[in-house]
C-alpha atoms as a PDB file:
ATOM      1  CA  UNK A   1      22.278 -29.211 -25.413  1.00  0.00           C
ATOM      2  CA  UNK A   2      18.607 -29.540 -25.786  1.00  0.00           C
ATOM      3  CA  UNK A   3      16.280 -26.998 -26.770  1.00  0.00           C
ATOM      4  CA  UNK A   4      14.495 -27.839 -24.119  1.00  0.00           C
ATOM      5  CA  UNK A   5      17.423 -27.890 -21.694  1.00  0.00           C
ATOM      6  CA  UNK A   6      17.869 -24.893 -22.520  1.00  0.00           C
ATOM      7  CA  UNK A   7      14.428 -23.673 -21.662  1.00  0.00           C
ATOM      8  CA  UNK A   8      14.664 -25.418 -18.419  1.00  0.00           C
ATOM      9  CA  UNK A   9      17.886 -23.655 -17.619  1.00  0.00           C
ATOM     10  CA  UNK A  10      16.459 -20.543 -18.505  1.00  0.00           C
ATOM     11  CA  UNK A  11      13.058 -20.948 -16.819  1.00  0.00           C
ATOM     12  CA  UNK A  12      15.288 -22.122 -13.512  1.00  0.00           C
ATOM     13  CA  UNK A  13      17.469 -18.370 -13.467  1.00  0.00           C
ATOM     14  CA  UNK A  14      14.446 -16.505 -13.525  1.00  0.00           C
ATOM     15  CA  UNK A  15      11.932 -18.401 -11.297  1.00  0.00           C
ATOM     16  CA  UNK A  16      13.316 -17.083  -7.831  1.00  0.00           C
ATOM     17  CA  UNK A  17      12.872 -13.580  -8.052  1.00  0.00           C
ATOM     18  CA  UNK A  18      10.219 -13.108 -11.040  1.00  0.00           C
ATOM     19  CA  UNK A  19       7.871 -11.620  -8.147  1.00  0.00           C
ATOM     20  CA  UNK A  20      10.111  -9.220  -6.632  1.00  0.00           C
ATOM     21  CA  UNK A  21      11.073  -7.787 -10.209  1.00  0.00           C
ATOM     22  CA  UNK A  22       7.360  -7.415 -10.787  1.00  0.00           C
ATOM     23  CA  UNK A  23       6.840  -5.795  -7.534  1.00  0.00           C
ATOM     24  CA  UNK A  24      10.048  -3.246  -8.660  1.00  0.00           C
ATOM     25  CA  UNK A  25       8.995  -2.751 -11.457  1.00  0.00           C
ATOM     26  CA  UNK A  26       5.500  -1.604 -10.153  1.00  0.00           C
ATOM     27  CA  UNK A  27       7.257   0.792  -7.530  1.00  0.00           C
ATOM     28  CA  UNK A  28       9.508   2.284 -10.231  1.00  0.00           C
ATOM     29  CA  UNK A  29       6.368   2.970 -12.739  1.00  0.00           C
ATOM     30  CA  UNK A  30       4.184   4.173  -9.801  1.00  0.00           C
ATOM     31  CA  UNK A  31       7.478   6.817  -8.862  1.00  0.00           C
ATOM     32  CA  UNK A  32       7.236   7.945 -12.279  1.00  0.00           C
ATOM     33  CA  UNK A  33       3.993   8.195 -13.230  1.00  0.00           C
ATOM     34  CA  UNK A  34       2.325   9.138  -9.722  1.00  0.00           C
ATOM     35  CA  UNK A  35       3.169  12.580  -9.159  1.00  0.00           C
ATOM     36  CA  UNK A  36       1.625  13.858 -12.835  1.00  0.00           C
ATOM     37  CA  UNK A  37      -0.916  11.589 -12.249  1.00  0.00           C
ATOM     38  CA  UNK A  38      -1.667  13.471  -8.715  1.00  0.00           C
ATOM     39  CA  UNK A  39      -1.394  16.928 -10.994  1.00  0.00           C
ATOM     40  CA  UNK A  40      -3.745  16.154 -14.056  1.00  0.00           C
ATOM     41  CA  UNK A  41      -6.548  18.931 -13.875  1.00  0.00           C
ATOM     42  CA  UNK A  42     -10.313  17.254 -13.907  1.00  0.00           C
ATOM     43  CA  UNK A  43      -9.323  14.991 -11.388  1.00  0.00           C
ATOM     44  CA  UNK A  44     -11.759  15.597  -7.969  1.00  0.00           C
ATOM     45  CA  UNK A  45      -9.642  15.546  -4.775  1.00  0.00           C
ATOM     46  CA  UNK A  46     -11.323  13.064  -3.200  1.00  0.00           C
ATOM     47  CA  UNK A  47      -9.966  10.677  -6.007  1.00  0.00           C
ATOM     48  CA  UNK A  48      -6.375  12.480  -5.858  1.00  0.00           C
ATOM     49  CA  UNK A  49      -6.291  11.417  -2.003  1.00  0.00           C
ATOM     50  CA  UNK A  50      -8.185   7.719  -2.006  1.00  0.00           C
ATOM     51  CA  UNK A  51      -5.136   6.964  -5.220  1.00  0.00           C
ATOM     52  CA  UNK A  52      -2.154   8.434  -3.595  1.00  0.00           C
ATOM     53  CA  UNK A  53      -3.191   6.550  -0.067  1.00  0.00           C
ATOM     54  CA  UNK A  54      -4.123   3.091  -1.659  1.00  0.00           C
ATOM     55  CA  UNK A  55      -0.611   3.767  -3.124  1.00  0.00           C
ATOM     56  CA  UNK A  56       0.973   4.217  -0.347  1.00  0.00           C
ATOM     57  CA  UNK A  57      -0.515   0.834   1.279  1.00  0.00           C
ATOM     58  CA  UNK A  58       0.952  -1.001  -1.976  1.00  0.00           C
ATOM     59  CA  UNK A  59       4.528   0.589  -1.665  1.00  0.00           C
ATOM     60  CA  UNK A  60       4.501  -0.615   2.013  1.00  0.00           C
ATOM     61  CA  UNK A  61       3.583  -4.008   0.799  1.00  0.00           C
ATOM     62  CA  UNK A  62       6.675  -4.070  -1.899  1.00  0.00           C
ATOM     63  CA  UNK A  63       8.985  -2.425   1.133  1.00  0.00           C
ATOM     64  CA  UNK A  64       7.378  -5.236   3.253  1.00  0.00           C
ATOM     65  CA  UNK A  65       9.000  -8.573   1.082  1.00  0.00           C
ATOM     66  CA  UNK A  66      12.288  -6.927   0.428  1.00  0.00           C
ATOM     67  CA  UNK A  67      13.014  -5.521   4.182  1.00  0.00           C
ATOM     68  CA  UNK A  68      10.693  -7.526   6.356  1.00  0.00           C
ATOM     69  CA  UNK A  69       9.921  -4.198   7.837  1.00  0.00           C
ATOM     70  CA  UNK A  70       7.062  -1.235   7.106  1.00  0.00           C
ATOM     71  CA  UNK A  71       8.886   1.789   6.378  1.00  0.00           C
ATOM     72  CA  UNK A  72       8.221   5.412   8.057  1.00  0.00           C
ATOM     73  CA  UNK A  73       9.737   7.392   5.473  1.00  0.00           C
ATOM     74  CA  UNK A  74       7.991   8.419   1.578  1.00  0.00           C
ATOM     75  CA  UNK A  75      11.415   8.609   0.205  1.00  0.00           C
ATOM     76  CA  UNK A  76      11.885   4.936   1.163  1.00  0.00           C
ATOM     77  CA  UNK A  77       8.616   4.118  -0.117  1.00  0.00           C
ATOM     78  CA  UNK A  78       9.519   4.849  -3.956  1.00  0.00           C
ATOM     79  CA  UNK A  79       6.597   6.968  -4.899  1.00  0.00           C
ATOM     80  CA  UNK A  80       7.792  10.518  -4.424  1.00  0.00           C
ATOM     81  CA  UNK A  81       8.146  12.970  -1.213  1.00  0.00           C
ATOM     82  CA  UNK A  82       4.639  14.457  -1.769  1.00  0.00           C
ATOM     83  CA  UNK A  83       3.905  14.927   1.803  1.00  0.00           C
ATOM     84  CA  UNK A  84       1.160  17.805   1.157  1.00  0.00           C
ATOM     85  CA  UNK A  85      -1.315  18.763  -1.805  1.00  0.00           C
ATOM     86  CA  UNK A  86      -3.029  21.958  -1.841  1.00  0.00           C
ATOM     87  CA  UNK A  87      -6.738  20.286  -0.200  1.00  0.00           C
ATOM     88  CA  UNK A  88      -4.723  17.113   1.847  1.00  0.00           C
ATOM     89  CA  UNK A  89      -1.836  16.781   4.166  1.00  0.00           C
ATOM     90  CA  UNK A  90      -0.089  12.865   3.690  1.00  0.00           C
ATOM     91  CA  UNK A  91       1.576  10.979   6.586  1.00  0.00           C
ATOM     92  CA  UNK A  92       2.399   7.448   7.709  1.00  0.00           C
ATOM     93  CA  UNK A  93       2.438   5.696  11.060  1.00  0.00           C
ATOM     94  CA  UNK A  94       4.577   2.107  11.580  1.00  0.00           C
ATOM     95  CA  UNK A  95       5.271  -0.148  13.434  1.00  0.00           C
ATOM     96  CA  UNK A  96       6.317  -3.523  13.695  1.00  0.00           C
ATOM     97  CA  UNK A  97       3.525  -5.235  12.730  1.00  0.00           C
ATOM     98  CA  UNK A  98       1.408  -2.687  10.891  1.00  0.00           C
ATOM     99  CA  UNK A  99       1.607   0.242   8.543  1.00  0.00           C
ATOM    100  CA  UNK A 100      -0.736   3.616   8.844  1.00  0.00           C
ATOM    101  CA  UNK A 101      -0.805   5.518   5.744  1.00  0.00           C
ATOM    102  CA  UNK A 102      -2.947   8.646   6.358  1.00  0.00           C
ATOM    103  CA  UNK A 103      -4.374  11.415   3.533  1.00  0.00           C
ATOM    104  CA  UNK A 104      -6.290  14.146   5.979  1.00  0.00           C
ATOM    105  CA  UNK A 105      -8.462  16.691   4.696  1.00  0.00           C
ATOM    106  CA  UNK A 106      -7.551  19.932   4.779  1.00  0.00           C
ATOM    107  CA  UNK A 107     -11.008  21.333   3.780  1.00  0.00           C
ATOM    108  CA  UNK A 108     -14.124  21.193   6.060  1.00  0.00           C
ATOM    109  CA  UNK A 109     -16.245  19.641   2.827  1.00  0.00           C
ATOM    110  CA  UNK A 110     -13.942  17.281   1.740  1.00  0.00           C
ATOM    111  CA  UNK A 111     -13.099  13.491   3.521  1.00  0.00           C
ATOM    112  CA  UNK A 112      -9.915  11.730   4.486  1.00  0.00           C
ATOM    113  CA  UNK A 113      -8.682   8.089   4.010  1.00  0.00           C
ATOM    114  CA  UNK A 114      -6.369   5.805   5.659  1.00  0.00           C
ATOM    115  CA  UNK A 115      -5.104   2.887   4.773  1.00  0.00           C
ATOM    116  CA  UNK A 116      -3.375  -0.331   6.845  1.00  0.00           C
ATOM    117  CA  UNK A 117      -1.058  -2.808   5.649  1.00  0.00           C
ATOM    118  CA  UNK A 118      -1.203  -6.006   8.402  1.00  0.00           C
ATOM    119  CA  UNK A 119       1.794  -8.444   8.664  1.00  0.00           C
ATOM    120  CA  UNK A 120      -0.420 -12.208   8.820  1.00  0.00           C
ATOM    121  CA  UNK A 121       0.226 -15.801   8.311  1.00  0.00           C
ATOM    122  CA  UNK A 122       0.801 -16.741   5.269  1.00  0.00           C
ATOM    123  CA  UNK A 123      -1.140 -19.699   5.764  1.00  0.00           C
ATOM    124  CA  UNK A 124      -4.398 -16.897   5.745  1.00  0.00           C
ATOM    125  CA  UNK A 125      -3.885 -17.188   1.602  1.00  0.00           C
ATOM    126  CA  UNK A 126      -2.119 -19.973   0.787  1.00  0.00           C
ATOM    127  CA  UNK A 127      -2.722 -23.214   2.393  1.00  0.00           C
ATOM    128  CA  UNK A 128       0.597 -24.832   1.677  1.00  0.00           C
ATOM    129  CA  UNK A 129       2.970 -22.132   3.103  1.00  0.00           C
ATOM    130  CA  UNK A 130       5.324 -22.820   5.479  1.00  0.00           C
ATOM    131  CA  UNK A 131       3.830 -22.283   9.295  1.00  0.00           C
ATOM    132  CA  UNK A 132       6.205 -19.285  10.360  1.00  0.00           C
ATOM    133  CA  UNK A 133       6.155 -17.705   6.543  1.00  0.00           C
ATOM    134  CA  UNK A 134       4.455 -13.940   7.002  1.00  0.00           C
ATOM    135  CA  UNK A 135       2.441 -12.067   3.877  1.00  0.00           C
ATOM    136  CA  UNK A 136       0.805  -8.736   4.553  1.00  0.00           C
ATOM    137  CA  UNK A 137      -2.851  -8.065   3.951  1.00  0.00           C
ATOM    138  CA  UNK A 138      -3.968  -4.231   3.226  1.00  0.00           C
ATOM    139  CA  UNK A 139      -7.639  -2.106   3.908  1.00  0.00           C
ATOM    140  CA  UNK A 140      -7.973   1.337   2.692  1.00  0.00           C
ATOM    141  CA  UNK A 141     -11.008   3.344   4.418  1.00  0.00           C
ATOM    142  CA  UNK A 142     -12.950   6.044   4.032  1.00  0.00           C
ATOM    143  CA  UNK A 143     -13.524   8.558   6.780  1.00  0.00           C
ATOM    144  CA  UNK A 144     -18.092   8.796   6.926  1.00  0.00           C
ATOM    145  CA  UNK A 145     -17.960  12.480   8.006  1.00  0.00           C
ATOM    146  CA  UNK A 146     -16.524  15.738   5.629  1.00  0.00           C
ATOM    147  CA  UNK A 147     -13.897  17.688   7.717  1.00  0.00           C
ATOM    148  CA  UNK A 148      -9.890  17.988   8.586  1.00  0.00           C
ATOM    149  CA  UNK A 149     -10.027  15.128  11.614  1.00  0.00           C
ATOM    150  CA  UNK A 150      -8.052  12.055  10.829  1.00  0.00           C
ATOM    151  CA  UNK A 151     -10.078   9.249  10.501  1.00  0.00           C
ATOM    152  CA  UNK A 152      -9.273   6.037  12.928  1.00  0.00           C
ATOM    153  CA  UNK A 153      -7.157   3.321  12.430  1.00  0.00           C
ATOM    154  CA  UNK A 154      -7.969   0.027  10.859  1.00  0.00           C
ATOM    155  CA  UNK A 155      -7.565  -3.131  13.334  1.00  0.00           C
ATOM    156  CA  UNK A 156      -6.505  -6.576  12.102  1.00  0.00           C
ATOM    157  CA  UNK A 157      -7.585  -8.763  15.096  1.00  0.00           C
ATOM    158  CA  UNK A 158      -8.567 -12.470  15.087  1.00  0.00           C
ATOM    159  CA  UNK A 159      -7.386 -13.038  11.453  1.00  0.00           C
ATOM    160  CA  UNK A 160     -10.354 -10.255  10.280  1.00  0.00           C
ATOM    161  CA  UNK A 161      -9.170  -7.060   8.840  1.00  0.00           C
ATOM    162  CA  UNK A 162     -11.623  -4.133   9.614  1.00  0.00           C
ATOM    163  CA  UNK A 163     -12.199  -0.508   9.287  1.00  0.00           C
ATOM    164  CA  UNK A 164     -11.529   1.855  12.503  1.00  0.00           C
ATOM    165  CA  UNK A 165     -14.759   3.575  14.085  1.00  0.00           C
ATOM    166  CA  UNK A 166     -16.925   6.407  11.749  1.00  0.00           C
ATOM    167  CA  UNK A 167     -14.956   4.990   8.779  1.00  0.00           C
ATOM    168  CA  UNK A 168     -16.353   2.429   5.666  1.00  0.00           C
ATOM    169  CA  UNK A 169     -14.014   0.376   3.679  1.00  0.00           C
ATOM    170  CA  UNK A 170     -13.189   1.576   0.117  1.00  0.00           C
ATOM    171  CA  UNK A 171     -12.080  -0.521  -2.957  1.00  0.00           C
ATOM    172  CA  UNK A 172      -8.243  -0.731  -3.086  1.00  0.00           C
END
């Protein structure tokens, strides 16, 4: 054999799944690191809750391609059971074609997040995927006002992804 048939042989075991690895791989560094990463004094709390929730959107997104379905549950989302912090309260919505991960204030001077994860067409990113293939699509937003409401939900209508009402999209 070849040297290079055996880099083509190689190259062919591994090309299948090389994304879904990454995407584990992600989930099982984010399970580790995440929760003393939430802990580390000189962090502000605003920043604790806008990283835990845009993690939570990303952990749907990996649960999304290997299940085909948003999960309700932190456990199955790989990235610990932290369900409450001393200044936020953490919980998620689902449903079949969206995921609501919500961090709500529970101080009157601080804000609260939420994020959505959107099942769409593949087609919406790449141009040569197959009509019926689905992707997801994620928003994480920022509630405008201080206080312990939860902040609205984001929409994903007519292939636009948008923050919910008295909310402003944040960087992911």
């Amino acid at each position: 054999m070849t040297k290079y048939q055996e880099s083509s042989i190689s190259n062919a075991a591994y090309g299948g799944c090389g994304c879904l690895l990454l995407l584990m791989g992600i989930g099982v560094i984010g399970a580790i690191a995440l929760p003393s990463f939430l802990s580390q004094g000189g962090r502000t709390p605003q920043s604790e809750n806008k990283q835990y929730v845009s993690a939570m959107n990303k952990a749907q997104q990996a649960v999304f391609i290997e299940t085909s379905a948003f999960s309700t549950s932190f456990d199955a989302l790989g990235i610990g059971s932290i369900t409450e912090t001393t200044n936020f309260k953490y919980s998620i919505r689902a449903t079949k074609k969206a995921a609501f991960n919500y961090g709500v204030s529970k101080e009157k001077d601080l804000k609260s997040y939420v994020g959505g994860v959107f099942i769409v067409p593949a087609k919406n990113f790449e141009p040569n995927a197959a009509k019926e293939e689905r992707t997801t699509t994620s928003i994480l937003c920022e509630a405008d006002s201080l206080g312990t409401i939860k902040p609205a939900e984001p929409t994903y209508e007519n292939g636009k992804i948008a923050c919910g009402k008295g909310t402003t999209k944040r960087s992911k």
